[in-house]
Protein backbone atom coordinates (compact mmCIF):
# COMPACT_ATOMS: atom_id res chain seq x y z
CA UNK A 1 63.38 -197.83 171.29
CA UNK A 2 65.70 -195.22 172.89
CA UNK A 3 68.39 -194.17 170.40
CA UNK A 4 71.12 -194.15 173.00
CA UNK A 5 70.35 -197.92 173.11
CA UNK A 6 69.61 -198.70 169.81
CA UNK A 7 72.83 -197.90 168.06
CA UNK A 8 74.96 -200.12 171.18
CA UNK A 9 72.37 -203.08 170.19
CA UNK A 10 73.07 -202.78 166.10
CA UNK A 11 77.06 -202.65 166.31
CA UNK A 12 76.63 -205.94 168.98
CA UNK A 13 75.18 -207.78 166.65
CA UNK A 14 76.93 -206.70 163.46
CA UNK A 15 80.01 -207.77 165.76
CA UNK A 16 78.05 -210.89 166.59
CA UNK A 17 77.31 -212.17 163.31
CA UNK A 18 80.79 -210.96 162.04
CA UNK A 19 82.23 -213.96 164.41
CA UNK A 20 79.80 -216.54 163.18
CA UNK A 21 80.49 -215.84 160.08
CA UNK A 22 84.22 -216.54 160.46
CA UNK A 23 83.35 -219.30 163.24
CA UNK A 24 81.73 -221.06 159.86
CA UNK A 25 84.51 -220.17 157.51
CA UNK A 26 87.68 -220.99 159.12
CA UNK A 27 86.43 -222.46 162.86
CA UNK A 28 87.00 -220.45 166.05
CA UNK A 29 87.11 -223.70 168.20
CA UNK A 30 84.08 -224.65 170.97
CA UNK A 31 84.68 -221.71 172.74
CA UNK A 32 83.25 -219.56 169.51
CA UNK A 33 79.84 -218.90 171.03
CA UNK A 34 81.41 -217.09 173.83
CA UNK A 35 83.89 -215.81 172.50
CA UNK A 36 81.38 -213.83 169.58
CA UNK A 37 78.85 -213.22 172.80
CA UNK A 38 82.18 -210.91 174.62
CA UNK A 39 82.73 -209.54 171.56
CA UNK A 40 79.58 -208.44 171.06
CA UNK A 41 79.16 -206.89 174.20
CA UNK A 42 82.23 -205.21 174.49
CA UNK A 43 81.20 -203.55 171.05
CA UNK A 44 78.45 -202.56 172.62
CA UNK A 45 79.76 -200.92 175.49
CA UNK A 46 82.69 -199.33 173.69
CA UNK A 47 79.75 -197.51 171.18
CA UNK A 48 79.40 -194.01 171.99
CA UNK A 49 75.62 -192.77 172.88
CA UNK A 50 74.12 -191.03 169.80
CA UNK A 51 72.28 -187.75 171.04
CA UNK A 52 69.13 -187.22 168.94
CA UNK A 53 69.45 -184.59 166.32
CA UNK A 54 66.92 -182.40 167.78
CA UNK A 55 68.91 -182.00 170.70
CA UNK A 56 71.69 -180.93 169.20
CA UNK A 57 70.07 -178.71 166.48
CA UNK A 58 67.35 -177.05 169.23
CA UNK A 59 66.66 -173.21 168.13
CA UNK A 60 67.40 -170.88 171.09
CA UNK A 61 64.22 -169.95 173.22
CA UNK A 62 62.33 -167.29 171.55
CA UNK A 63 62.36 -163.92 174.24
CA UNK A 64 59.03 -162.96 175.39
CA UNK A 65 57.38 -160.20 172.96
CA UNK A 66 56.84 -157.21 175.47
CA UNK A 67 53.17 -156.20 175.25
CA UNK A 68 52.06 -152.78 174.10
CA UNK A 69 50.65 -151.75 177.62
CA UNK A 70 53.91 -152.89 178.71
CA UNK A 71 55.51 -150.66 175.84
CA UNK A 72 53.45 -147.64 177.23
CA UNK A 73 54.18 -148.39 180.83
CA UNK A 74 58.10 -148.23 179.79
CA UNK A 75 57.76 -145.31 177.23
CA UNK A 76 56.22 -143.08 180.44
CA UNK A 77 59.36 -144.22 182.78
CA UNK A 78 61.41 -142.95 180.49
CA UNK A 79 59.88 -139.59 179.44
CA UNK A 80 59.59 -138.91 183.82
CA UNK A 81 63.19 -139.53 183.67
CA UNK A 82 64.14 -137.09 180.77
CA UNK A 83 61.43 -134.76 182.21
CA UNK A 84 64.04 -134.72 185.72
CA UNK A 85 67.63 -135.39 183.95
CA UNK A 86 67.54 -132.92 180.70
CA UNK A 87 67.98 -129.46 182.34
CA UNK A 88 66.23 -126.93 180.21
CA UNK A 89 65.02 -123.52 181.44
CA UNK A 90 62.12 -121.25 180.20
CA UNK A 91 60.57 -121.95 176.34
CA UNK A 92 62.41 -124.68 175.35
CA UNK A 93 61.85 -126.47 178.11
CA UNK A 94 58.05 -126.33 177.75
CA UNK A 95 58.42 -127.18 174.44
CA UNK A 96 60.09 -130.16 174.91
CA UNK A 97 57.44 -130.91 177.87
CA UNK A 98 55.06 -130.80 175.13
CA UNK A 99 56.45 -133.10 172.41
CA UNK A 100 57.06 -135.74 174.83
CA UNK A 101 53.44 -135.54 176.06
CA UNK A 102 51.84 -135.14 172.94
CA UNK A 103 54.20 -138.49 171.44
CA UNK A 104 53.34 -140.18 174.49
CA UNK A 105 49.52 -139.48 173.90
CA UNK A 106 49.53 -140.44 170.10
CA UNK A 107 50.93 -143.90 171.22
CA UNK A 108 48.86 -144.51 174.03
CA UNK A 109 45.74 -143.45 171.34
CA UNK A 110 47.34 -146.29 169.45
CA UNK A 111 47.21 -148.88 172.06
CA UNK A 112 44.22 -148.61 172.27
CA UNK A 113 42.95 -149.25 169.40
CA UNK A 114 45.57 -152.50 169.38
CA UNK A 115 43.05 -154.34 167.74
CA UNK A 116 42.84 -152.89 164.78
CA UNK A 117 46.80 -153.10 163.63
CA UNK A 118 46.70 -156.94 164.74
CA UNK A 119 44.97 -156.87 161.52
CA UNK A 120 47.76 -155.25 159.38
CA UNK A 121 51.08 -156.79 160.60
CA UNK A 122 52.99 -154.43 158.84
CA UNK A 123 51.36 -151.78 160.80
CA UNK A 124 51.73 -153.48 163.83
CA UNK A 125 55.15 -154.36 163.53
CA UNK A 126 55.83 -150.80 162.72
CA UNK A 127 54.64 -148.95 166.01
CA UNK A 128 56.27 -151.66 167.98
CA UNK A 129 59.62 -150.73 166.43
CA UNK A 130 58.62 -147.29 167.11
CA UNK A 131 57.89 -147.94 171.07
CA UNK A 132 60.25 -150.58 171.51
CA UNK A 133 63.45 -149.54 169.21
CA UNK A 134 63.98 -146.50 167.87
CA UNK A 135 61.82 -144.27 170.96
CA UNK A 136 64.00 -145.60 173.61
CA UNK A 137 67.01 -145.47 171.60
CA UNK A 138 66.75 -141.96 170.87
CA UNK A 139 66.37 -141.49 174.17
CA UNK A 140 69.37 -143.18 175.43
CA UNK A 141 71.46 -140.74 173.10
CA UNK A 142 70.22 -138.08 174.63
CA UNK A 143 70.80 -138.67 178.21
CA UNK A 144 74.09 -139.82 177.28
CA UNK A 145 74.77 -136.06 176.92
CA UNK A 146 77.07 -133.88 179.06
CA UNK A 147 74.35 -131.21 180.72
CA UNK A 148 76.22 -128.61 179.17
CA UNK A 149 75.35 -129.84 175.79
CA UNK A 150 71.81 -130.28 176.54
CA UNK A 151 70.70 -127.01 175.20
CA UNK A 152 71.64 -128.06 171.21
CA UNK A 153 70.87 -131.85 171.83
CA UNK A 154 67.78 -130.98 172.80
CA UNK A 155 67.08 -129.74 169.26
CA UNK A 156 68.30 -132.70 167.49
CA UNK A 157 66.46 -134.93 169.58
CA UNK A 158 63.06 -133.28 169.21
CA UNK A 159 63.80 -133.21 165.01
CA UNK A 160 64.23 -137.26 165.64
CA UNK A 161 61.04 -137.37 167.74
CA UNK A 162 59.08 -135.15 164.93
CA UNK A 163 60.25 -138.19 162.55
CA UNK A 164 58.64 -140.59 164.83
CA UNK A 165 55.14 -138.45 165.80
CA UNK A 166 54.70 -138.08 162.46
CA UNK A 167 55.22 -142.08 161.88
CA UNK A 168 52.94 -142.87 164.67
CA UNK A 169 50.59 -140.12 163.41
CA UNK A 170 49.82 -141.98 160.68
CA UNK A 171 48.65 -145.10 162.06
CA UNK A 172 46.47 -143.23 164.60
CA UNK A 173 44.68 -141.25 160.91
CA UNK A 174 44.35 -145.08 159.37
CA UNK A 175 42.81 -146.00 162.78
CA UNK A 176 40.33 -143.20 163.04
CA UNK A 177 39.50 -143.56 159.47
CA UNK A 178 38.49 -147.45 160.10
CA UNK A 179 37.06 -146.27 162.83
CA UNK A 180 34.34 -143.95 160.83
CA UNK A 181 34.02 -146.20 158.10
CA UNK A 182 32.70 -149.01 160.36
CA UNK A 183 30.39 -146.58 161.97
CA UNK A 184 28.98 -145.90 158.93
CA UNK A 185 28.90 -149.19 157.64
CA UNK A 186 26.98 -150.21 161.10
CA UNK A 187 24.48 -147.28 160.27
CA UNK A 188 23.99 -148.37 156.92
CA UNK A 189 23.46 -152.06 158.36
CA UNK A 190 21.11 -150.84 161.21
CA UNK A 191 18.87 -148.96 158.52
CA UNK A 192 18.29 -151.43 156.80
CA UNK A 193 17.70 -153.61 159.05
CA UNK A 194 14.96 -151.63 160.60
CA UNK A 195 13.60 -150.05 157.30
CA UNK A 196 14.80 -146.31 158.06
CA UNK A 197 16.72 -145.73 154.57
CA UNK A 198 15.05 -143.10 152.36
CA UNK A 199 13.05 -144.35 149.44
CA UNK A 200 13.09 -142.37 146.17
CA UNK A 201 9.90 -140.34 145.80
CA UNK A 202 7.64 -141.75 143.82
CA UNK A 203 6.47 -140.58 140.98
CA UNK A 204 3.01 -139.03 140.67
């Protein structure tokens, strides 16, 4: 039954057999049947609707989880756009160049391999704060900068990003390391399957 409905049809009748009840104790006259009949219904009506508790206690929709390609796609936006906002001249401006490349190459290394932190949450959820959180933050900071200050912010912001590569670093060693070991583990598992491994020499 529809809870709206349900709780308007329980007070009518509580109301209902609330006047038969005093119909039988004191008498309400031969009109009692209708009379307990309007009560009832105007009990009913006058019974506010009950909304159902899930309703009223429904979590928020969870927001989309961005994707790591999507991550990657993003992360390169924004390291075109400090490439053509951050004014630098001569070294340090090929330096920079080059720690944004090489950060942007570590993580796209990563993505790559996706399926290997989907095994290690902690991992996972690590290089997603990296792409999605703290990368982008950092650079927000930076291009919030007046251009005259670019020159020293530049510095701080590549000792932040050195924090990060060497974060994001170490994921992409654990990855290369699984990475051998199942190698080897498939070349142990393909030797013996085809009777390759070295015996011990026997003994004359």
């Amino acid at each position: 039954m529809n809870s709206k409905y349900s709780l308007k049809i329980i007070v009518a009748l509580v109301v209902f057999v609330a006047v038969v009840a005093a119909h039988a104790a004191v008498g309400l006259g031969s009109l009692w049947l209708i009379t307990a009949g309007a009560l009832a219904g105007v009990a009913g009506v006058l019974t506010p609707e009950r909304h159902p508790q899930e309703a009223l206690e429904a979590p928020p929709k969870p927001s989309a989880v961005v994707s790591p390609v999507e991550s990657l796609q993003e992360m390169r936006t924004r390291i075109k756009q400090l490439k053509q906002s951050i004014k630098l001249s001569g070294e340090q401006r090929q330096e920079f160049f080059a720690d944004l490349d090489h950060f942007f190459k570590t993580c796209r290394d990563v993505v790559q391999e996706w399926d290997h932190l989907e095994a290690d949450p902690f991992q996972e959820e690590k290089v997603r704060r990296i792409m999605d959180v703290y990368f982008p933050e950092t650079c927000r900071i930076l291009e919030e900068m007046p251009t005259a200050a670019h020159g020293q912010a530049v510095e701080d912001f590549r000792a932040s990003l050195a924090v990060l590569q060497t974060e994001i670093d170490e994921v992409h060693q654990a990855i290369l390391r699984d990475n051998l070991q199942e190698l080897k583990d498939n070349r142990t598992f393909l030797e013996l399957q085809f009777g390759v491994l070295n015996e011990p020499d026997e003994q004359s």
